[in-house]
C-alpha atoms as a PDB file:
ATOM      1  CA  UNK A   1     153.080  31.875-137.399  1.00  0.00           C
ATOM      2  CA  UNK A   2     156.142  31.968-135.830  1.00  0.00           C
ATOM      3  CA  UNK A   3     156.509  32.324-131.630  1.00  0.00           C
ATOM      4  CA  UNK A   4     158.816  33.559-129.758  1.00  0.00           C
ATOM      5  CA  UNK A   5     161.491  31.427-128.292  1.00  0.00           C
ATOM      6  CA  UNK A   6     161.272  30.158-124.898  1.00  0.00           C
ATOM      7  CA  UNK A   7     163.720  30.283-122.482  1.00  0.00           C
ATOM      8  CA  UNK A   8     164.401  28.119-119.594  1.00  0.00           C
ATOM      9  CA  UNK A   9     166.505  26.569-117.126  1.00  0.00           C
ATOM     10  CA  UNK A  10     168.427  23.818-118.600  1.00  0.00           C
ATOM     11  CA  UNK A  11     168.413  20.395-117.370  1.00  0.00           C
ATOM     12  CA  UNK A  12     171.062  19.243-114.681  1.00  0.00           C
ATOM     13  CA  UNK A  13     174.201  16.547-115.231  1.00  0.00           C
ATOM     14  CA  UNK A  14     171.325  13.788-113.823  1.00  0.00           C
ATOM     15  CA  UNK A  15     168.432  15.060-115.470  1.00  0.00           C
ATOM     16  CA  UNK A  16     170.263  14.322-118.531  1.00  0.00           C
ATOM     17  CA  UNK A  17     171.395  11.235-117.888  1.00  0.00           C
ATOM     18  CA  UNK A  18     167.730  10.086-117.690  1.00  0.00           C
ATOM     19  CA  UNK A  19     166.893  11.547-120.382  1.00  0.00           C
ATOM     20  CA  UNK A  20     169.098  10.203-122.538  1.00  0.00           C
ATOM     21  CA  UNK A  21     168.796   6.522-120.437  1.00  0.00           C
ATOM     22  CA  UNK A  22     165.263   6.076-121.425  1.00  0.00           C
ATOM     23  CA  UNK A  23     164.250   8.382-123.371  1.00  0.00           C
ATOM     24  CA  UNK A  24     164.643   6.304-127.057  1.00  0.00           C
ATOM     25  CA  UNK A  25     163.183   8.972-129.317  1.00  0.00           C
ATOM     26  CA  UNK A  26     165.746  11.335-128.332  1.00  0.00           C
ATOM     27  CA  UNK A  27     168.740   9.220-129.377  1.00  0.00           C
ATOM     28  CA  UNK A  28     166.863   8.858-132.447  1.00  0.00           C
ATOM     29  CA  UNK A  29     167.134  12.831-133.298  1.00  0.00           C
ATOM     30  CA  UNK A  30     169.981  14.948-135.188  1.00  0.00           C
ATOM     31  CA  UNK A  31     172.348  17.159-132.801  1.00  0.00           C
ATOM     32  CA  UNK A  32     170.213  20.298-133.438  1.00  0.00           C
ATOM     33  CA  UNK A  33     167.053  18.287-132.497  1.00  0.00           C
ATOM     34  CA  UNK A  34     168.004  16.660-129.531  1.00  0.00           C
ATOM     35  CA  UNK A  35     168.980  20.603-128.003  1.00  0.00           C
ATOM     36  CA  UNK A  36     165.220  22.045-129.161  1.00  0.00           C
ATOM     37  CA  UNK A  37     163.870  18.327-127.352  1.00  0.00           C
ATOM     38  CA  UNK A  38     166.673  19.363-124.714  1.00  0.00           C
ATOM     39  CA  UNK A  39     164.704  22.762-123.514  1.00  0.00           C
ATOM     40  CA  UNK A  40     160.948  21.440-123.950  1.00  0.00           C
ATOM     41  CA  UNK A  41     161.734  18.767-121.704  1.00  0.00           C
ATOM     42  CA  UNK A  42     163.779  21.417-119.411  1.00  0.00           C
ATOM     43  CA  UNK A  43     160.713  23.748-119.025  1.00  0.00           C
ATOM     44  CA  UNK A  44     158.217  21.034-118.453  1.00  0.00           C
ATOM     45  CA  UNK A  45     161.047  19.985-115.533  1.00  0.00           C
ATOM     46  CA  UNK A  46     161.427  23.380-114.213  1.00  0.00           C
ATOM     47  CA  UNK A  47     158.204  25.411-115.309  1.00  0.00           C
ATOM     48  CA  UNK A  48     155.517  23.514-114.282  1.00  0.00           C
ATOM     49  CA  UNK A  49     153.965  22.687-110.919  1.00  0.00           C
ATOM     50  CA  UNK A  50     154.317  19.248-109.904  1.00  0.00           C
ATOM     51  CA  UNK A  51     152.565  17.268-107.417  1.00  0.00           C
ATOM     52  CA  UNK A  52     151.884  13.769-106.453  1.00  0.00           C
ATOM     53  CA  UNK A  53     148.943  11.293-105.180  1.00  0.00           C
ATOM     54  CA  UNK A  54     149.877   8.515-103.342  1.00  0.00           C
ATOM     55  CA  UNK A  55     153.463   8.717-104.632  1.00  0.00           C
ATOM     56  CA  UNK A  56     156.387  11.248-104.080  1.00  0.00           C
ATOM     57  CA  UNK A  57     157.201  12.955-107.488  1.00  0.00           C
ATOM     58  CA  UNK A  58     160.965  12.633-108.406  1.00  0.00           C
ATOM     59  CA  UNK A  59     163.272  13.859-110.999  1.00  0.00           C
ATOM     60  CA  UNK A  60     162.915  10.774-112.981  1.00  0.00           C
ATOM     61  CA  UNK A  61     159.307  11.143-113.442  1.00  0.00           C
ATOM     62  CA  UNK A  62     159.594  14.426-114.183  1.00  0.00           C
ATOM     63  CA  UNK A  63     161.925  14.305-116.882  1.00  0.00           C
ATOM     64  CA  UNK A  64     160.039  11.553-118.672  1.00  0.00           C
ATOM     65  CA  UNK A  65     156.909  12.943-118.724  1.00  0.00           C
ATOM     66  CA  UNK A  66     158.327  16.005-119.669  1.00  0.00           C
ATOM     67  CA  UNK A  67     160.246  13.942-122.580  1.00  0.00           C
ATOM     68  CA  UNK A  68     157.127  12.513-123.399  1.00  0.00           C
ATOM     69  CA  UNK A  69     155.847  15.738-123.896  1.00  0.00           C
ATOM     70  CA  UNK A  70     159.084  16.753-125.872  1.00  0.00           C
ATOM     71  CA  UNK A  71     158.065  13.452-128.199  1.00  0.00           C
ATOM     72  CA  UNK A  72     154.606  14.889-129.182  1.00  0.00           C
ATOM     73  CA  UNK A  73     155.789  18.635-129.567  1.00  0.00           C
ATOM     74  CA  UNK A  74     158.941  17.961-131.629  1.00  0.00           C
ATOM     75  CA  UNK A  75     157.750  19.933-134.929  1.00  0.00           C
ATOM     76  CA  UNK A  76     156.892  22.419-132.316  1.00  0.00           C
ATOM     77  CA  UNK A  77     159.869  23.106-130.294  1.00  0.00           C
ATOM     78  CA  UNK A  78     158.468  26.607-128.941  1.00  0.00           C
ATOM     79  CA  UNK A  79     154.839  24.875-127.732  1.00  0.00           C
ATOM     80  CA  UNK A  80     155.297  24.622-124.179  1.00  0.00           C
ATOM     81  CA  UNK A  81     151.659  23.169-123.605  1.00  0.00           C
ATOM     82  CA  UNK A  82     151.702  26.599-120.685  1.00  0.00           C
ATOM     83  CA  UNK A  83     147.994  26.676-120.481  1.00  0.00           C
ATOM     84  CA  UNK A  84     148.555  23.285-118.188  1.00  0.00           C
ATOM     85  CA  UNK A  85     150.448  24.849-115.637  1.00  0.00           C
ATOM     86  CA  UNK A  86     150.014  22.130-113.593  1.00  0.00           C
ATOM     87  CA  UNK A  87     151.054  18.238-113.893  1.00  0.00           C
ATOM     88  CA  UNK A  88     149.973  15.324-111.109  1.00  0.00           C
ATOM     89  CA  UNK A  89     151.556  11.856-111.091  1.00  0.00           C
ATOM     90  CA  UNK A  90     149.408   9.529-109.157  1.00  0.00           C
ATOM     91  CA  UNK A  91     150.762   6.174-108.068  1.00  0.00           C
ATOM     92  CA  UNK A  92     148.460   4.316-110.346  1.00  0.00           C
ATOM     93  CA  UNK A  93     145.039   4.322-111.781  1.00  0.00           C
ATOM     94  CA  UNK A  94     142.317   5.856-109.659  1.00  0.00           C
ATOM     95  CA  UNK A  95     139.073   6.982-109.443  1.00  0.00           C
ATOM     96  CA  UNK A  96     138.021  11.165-110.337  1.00  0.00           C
ATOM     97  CA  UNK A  97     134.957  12.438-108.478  1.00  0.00           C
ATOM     98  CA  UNK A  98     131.846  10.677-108.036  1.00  0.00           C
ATOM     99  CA  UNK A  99     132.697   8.342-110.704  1.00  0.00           C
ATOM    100  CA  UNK A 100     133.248   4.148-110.325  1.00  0.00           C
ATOM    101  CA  UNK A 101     135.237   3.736-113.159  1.00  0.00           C
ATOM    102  CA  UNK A 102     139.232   3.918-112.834  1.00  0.00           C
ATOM    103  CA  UNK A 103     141.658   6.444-115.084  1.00  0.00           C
ATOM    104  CA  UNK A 104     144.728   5.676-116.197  1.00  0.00           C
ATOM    105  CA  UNK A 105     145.019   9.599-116.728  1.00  0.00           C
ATOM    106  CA  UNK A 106     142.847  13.136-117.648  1.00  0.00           C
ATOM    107  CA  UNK A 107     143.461  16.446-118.902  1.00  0.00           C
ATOM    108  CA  UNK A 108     140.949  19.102-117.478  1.00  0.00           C
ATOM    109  CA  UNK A 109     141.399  22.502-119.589  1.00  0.00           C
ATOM    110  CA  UNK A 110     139.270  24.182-116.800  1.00  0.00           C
ATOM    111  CA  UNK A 111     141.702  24.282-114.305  1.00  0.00           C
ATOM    112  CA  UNK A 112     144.876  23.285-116.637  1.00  0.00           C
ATOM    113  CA  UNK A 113     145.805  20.129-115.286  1.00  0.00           C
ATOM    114  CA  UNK A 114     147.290  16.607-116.571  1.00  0.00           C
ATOM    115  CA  UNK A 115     146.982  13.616-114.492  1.00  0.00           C
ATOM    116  CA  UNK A 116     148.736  10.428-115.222  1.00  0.00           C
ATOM    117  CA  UNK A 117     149.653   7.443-113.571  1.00  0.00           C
ATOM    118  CA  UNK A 118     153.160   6.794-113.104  1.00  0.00           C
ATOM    119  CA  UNK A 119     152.498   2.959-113.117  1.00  0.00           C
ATOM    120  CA  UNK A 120     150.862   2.908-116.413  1.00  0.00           C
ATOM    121  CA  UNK A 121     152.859   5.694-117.588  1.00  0.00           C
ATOM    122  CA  UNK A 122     155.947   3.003-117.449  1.00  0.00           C
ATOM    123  CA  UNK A 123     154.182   0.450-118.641  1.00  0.00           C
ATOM    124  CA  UNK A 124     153.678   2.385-121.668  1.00  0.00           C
ATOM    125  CA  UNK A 125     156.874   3.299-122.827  1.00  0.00           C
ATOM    126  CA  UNK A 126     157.982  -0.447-121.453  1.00  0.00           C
ATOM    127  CA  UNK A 127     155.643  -1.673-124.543  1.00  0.00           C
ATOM    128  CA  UNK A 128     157.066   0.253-126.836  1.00  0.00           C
ATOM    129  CA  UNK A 129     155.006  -1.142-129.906  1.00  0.00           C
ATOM    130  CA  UNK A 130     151.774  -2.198-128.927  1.00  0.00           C
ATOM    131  CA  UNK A 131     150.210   1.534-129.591  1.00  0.00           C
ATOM    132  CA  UNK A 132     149.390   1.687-126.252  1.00  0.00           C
ATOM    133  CA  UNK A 133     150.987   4.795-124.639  1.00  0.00           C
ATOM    134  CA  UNK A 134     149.491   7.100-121.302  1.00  0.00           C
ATOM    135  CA  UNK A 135     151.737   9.954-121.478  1.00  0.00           C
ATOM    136  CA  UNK A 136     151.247   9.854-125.237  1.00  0.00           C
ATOM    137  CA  UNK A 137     147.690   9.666-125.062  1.00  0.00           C
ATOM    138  CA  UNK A 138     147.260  12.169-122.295  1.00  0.00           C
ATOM    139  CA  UNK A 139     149.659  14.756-123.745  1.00  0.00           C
ATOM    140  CA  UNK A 140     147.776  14.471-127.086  1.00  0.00           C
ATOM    141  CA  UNK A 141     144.853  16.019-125.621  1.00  0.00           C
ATOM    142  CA  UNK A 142     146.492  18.971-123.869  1.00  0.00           C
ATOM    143  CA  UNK A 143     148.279  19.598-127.419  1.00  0.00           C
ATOM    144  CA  UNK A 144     144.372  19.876-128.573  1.00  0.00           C
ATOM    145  CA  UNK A 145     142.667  21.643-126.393  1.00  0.00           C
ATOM    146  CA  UNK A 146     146.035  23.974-126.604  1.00  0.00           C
ATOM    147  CA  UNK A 147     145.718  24.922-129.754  1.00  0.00           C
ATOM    148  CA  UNK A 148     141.957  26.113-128.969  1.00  0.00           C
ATOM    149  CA  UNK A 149     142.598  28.342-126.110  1.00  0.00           C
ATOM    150  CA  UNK A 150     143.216  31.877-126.416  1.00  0.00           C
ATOM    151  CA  UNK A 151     146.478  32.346-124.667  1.00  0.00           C
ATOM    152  CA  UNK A 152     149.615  33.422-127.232  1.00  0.00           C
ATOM    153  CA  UNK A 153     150.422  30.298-127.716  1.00  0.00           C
ATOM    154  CA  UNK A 154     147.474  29.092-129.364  1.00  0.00           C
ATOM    155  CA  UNK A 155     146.711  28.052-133.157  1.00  0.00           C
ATOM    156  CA  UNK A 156     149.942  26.066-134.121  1.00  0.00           C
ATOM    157  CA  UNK A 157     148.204  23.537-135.864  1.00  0.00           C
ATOM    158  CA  UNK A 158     147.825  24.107-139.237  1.00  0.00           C
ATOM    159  CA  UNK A 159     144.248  25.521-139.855  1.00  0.00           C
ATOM    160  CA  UNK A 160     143.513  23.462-143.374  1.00  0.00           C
ATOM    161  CA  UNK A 161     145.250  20.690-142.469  1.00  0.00           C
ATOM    162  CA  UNK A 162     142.988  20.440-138.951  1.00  0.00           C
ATOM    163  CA  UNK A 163     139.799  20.919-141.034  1.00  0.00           C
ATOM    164  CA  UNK A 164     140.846  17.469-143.179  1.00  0.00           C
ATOM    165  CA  UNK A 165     141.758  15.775-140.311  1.00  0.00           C
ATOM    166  CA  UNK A 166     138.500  16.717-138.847  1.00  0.00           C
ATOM    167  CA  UNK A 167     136.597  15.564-141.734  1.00  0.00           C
ATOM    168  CA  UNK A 168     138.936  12.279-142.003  1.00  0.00           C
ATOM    169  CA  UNK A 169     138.069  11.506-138.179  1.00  0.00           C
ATOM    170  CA  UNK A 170     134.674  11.632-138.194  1.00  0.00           C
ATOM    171  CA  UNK A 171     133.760   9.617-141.516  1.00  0.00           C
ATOM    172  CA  UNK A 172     136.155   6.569-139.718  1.00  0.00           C
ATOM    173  CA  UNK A 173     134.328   7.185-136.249  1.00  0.00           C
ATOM    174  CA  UNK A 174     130.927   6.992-137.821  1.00  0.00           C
ATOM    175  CA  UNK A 175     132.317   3.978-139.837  1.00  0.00           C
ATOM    176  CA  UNK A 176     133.252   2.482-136.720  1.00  0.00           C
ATOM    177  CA  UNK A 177     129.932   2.966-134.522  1.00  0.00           C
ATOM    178  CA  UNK A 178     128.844   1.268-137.247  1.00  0.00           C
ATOM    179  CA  UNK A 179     130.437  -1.464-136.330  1.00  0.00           C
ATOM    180  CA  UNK A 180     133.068  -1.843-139.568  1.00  0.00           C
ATOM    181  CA  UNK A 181     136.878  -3.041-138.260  1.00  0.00           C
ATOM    182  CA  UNK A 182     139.281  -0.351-138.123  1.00  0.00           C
ATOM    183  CA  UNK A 183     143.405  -0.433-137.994  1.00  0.00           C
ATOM    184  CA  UNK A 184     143.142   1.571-134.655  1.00  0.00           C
ATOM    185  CA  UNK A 185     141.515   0.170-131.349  1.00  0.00           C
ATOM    186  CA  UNK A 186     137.691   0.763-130.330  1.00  0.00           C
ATOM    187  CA  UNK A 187     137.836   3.219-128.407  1.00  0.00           C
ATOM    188  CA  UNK A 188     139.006   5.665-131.158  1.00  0.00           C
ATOM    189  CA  UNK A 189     135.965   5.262-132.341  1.00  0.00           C
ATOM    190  CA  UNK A 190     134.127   7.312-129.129  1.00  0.00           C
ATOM    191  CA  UNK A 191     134.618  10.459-130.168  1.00  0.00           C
ATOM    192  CA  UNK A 192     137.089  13.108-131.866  1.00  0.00           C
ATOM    193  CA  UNK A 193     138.853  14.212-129.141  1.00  0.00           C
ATOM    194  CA  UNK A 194     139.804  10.364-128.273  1.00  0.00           C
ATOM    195  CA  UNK A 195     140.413   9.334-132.191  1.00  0.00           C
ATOM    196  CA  UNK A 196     142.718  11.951-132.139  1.00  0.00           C
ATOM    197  CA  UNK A 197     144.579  10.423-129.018  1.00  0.00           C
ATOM    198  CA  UNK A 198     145.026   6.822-130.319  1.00  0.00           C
ATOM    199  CA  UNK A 199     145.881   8.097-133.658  1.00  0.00           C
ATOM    200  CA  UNK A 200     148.868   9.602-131.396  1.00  0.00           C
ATOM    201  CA  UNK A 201     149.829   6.437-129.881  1.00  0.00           C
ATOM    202  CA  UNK A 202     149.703   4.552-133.349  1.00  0.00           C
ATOM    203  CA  UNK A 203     151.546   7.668-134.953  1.00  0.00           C
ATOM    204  CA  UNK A 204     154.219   6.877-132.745  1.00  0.00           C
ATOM    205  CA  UNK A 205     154.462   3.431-131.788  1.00  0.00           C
ATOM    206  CA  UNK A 206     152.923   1.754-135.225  1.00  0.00           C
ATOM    207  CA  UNK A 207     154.151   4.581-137.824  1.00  0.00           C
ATOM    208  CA  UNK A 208     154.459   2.145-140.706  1.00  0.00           C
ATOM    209  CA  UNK A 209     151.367  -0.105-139.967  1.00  0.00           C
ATOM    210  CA  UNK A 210     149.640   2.849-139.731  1.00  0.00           C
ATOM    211  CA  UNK A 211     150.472   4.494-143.013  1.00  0.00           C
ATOM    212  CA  UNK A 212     149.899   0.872-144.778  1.00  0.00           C
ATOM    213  CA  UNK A 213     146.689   0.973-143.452  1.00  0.00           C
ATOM    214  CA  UNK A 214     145.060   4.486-143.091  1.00  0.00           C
ATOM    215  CA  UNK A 215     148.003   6.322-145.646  1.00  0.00           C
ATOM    216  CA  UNK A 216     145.489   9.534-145.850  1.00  0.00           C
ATOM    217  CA  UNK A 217     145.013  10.163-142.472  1.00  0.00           C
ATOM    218  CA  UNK A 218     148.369   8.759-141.314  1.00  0.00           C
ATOM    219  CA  UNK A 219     149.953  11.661-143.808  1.00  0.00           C
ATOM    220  CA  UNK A 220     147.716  14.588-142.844  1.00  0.00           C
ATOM    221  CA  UNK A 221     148.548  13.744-139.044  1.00  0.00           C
ATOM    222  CA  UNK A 222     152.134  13.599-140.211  1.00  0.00           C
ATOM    223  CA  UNK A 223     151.713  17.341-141.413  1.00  0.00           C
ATOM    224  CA  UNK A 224     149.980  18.788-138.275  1.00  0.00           C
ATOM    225  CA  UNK A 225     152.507  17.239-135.773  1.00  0.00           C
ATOM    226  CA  UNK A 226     155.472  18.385-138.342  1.00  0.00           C
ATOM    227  CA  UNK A 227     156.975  15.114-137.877  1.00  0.00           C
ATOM    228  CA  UNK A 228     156.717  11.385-140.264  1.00  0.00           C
ATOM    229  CA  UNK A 229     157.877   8.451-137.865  1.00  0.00           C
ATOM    230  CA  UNK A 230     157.702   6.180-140.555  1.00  0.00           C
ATOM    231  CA  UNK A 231     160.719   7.935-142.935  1.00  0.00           C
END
């Protein structure tokens, strides 16, 4: 299916030049690329509602999350993730509700919001091969719960293709519960919506280890996301 093309403001002179400082991916892409990375990143800038928690949101962070975002969405250059209207940076990890336990980020469909934390946000891209990545991670499970929710912009991932990965996930989770190594870290292994999250990271940031080791599910992610890392 195809959608309609987006427009949106374009980024300024400065915007840019962060952009293109740190954001490696994009230097990696062909002319016509880099302009379709160009407005995703633009609309993410402009279009959505920013706010901050315990640190003032710049520019800067706004461009690379919204690069980040760019990353993910690349064989998708007309998916503006617009159900998640709203994005907050918090300084670092913190606590959400009643619970103890600290977040390094969160996506909450309900009210369609992304939290991440700018410290671990930098330290992600910072490490850029230890398959450890926030914004990734985070921005993985707005792209999912996306393509679930009714809203014109909805179904993008390839309906067959989702069904095998589904099938694919949940044999290696239950292989994993059971205790049985896996190429990707533990905590894939709690459910679907977080296997498909660290397979992100490792898509990304371990392309070729990962299609050594899983080749199956490394290829069908390949397909969804319209994008292979590892060529």
């Amino acid at each position: 299916r195809i959608l309609p093309l987006v427009r949106t403001r374009r980024l300024t002179a400065a915007q840019r030049k962060v952009m293109i400082t740190y954001a490696t991916y994009y230097g990696q892409l062909d002319p016509e690329s880099q302009k379709r990375y160009e407005c995703v990143v633009a609309a993410f800038v402009n279009d959505k509602e920013w706010a901050g928690s315990g640190i003032e949101v710049v520019d800067e962070m706004k461009v690379m999350i919204g690069s980040c975002a760019a990353q993910l969405l690349h064989g998708f250059p007309d998916v503006r993730l617009k159900h998640f209207e709203r994005i907050m940076v918090s300084h670092g990890p913190y606590r959400s509700g009643r619970s103890t336990e600290t977040h390094m980020g969160e996506v909450r469909p309900s009210v369609g919001l992304i939290i991440i934390s700018w410290s671990d946000f930098v330290q992600g891209y910072a490490h850029p091969r230890n398959a450890f990545n926030v914004g990734l991670h985070e921005m993985a499970h707005a792209l999912w719960f996306e393509n679930a929710i009714i809203n014109g912009e909805d179904h993008f991932l390839d309906p067959g293709l989702l069904r095998k990965w589904i099938a694919m996930a949940h044999a290696e989770i239950v292989q994993m519960q059971g205790g049985r190594h896996s190429f990707l870290r533990s905590y894939a292994g709690t459910n679907e919506a977080e296997f498909f999250a660290v397979a992100v990271e490792y898509f990304f940031e371990q392309p070729k280890e990962f299609q050594a080791a899983l080749p199956e599910l490394y290829g069908t992610l390949s397909g969804l996301l319209r994008q292979d890392p590892a060529a």
